[in-house]
PDB file of N, CA and C in Angstrom:
ATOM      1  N   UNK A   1       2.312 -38.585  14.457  1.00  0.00           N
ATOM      2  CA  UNK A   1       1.194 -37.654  14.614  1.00  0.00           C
ATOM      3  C   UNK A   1      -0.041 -38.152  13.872  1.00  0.00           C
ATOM      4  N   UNK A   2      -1.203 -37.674  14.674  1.00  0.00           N
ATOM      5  CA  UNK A   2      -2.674 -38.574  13.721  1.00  0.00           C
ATOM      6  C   UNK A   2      -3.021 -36.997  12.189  1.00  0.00           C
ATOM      7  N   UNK A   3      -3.719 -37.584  11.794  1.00  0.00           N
ATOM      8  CA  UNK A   3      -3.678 -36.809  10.633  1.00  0.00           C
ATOM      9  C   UNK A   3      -4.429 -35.147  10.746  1.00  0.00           C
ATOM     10  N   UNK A   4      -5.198 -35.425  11.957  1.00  0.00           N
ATOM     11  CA  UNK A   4      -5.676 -34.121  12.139  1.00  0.00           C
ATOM     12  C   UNK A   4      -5.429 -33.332  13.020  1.00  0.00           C
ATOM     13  N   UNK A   5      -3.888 -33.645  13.263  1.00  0.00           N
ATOM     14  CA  UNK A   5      -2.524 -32.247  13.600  1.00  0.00           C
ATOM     15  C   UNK A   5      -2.027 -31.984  12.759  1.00  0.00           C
ATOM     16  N   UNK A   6      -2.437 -32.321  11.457  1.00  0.00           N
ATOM     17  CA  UNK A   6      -2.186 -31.076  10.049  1.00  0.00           C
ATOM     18  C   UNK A   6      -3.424 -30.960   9.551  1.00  0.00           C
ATOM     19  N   UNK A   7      -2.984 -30.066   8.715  1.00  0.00           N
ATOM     20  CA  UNK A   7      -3.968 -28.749   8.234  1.00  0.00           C
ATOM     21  C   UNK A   7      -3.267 -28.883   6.593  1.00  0.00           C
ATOM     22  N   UNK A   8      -4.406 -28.475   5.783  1.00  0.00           N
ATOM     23  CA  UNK A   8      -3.799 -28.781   3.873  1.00  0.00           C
ATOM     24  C   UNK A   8      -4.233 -27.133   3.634  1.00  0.00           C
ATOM     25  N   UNK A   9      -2.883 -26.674   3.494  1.00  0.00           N
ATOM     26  CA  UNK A   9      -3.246 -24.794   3.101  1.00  0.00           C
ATOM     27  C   UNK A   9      -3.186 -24.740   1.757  1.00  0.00           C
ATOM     28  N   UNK A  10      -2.837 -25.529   0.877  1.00  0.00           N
ATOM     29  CA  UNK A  10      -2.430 -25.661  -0.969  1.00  0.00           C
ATOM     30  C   UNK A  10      -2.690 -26.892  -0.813  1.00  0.00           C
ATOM     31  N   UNK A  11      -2.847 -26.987  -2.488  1.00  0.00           N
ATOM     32  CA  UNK A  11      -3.144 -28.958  -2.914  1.00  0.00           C
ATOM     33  C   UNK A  11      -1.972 -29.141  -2.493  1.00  0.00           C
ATOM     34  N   UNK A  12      -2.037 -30.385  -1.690  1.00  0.00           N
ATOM     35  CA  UNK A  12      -0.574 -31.042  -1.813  1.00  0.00           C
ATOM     36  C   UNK A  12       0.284 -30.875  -0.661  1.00  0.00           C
ATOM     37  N   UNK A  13       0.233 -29.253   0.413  1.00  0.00           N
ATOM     38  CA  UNK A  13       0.828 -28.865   0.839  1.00  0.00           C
ATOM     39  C   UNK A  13      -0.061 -29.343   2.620  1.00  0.00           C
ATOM     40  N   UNK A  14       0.470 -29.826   3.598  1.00  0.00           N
ATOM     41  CA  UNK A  14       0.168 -29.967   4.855  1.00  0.00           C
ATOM     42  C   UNK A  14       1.192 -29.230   5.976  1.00  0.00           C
ATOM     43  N   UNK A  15       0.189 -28.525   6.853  1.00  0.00           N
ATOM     44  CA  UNK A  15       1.549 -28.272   7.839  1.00  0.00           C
ATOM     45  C   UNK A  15       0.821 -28.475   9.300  1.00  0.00           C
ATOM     46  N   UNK A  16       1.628 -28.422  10.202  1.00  0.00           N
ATOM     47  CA  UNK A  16       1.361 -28.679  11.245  1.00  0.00           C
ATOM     48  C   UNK A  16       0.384 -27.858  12.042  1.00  0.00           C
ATOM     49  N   UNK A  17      -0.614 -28.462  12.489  1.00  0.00           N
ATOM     50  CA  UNK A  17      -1.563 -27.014  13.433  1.00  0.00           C
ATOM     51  C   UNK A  17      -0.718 -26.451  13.877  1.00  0.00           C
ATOM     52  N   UNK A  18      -0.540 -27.185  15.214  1.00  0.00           N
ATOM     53  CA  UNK A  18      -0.184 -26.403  16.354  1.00  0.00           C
ATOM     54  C   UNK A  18       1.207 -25.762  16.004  1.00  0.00           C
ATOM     55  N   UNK A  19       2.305 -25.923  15.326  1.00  0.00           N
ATOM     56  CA  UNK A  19       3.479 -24.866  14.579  1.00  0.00           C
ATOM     57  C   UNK A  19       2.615 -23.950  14.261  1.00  0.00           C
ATOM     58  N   UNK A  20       1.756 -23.364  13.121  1.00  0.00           N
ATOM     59  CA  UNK A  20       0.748 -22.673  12.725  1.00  0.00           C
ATOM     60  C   UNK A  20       0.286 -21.941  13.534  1.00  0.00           C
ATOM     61  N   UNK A  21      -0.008 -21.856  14.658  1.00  0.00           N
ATOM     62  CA  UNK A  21      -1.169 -21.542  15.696  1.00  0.00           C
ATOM     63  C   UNK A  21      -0.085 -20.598  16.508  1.00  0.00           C
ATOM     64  N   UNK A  22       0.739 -21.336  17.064  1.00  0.00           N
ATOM     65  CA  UNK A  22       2.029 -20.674  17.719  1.00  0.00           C
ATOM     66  C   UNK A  22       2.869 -19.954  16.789  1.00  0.00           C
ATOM     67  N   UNK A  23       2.837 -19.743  15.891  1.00  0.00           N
ATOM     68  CA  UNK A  23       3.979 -19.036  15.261  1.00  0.00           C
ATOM     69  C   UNK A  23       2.740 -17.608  15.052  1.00  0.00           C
ATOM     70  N   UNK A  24       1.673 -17.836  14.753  1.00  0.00           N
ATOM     71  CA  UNK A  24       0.407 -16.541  14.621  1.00  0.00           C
ATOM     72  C   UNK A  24       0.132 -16.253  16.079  1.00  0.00           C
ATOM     73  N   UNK A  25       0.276 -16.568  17.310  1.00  0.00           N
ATOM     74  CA  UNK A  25      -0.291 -16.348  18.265  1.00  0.00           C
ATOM     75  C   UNK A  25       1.234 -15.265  18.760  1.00  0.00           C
ATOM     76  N   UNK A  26       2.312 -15.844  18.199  1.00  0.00           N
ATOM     77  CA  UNK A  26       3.547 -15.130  18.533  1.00  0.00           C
ATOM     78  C   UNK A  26       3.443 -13.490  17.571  1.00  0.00           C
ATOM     79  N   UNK A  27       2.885 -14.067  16.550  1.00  0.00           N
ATOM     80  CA  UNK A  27       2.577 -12.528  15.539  1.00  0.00           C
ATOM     81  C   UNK A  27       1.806 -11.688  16.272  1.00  0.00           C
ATOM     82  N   UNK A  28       0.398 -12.114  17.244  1.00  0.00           N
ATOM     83  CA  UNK A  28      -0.367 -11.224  17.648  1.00  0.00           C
ATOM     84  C   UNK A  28      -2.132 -11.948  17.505  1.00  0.00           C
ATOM     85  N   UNK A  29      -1.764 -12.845  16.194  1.00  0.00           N
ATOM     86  CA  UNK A  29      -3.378 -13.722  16.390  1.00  0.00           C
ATOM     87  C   UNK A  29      -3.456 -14.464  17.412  1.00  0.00           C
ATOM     88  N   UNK A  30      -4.859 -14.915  17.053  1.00  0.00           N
ATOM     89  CA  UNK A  30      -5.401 -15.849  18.148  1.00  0.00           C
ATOM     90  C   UNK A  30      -6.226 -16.355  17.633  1.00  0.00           C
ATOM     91  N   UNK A  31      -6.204 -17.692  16.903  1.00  0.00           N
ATOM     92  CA  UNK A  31      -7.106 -18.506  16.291  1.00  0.00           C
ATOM     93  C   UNK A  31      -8.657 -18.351  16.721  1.00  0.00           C
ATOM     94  N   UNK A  32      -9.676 -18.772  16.251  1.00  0.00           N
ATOM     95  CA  UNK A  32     -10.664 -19.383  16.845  1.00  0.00           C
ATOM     96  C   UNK A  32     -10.892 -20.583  17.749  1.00  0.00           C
ATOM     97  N   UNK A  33     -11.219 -20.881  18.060  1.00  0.00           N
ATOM     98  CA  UNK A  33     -11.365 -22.763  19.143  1.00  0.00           C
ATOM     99  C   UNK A  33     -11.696 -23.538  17.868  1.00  0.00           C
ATOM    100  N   UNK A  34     -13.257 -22.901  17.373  1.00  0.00           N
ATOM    101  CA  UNK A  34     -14.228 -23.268  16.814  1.00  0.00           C
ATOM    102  C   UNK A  34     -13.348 -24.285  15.402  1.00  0.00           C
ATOM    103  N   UNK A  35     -14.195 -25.136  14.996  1.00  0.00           N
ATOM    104  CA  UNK A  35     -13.421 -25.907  13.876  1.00  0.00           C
ATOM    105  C   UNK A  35     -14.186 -25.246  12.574  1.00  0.00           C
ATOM    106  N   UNK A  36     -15.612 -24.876  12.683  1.00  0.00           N
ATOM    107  CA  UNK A  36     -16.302 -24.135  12.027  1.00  0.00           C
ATOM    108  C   UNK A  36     -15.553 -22.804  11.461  1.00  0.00           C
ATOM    109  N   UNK A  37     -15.286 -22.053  12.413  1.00  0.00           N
ATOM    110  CA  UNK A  37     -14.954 -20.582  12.646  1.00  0.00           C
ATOM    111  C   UNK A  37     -13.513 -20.641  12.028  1.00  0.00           C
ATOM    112  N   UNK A  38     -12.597 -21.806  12.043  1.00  0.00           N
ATOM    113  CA  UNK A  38     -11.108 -22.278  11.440  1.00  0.00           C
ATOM    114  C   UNK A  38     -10.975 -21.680   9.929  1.00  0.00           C
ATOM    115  N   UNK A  39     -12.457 -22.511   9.430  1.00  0.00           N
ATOM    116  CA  UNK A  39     -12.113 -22.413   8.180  1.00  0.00           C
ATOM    117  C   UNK A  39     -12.788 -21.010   7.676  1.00  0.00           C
ATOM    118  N   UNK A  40     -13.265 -20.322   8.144  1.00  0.00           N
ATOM    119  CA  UNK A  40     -13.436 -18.729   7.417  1.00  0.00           C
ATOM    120  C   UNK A  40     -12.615 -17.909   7.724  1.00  0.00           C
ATOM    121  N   UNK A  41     -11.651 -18.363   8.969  1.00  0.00           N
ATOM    122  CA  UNK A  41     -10.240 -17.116   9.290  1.00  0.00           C
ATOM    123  C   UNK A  41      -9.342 -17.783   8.451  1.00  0.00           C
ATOM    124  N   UNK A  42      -9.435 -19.193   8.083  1.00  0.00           N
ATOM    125  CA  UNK A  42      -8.602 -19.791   7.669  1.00  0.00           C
ATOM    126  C   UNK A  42      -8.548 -18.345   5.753  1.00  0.00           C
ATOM    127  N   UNK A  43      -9.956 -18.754   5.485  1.00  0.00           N
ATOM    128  CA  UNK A  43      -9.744 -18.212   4.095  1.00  0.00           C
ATOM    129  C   UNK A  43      -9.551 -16.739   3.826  1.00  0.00           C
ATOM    130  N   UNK A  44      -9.813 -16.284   5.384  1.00  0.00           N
ATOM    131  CA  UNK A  44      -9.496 -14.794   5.392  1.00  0.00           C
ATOM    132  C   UNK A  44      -8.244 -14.680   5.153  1.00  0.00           C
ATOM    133  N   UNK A  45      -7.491 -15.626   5.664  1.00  0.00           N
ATOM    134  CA  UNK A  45      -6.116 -14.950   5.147  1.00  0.00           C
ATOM    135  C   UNK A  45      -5.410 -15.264   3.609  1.00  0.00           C
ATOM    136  N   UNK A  46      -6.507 -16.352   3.331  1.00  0.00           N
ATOM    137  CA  UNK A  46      -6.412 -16.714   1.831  1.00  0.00           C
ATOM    138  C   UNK A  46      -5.186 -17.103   1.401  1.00  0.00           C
ATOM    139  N   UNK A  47      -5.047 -18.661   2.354  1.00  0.00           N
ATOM    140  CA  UNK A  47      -4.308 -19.508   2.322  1.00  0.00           C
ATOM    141  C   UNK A  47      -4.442 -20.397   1.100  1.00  0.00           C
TER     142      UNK A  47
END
């Protein structure tokens, strides 16, 4: 995999987008597209 099909949620810690994306889209989210827009839902959930 190239490096930007992970995502760093903690120092140190990487996980996979698309696992990520699908496992929240199965909860009921629905990401943004936006790569901008990523990182403020990203901190909304205050990863």
């Amino acid at each position: 995999m190239k490096d930007e099909d992970f995502i760093e949620v903690k120092e140190g810690l990487f996980i996979d987008k698309k696992s990520v994306f699908k496992r929240l889209r199965e909860m009921g989210y629905s990401p943004p597209r936006k790569k901008k827009s990523w990182f403020s839902w990203k901190w909304r959930f205050n990863w």
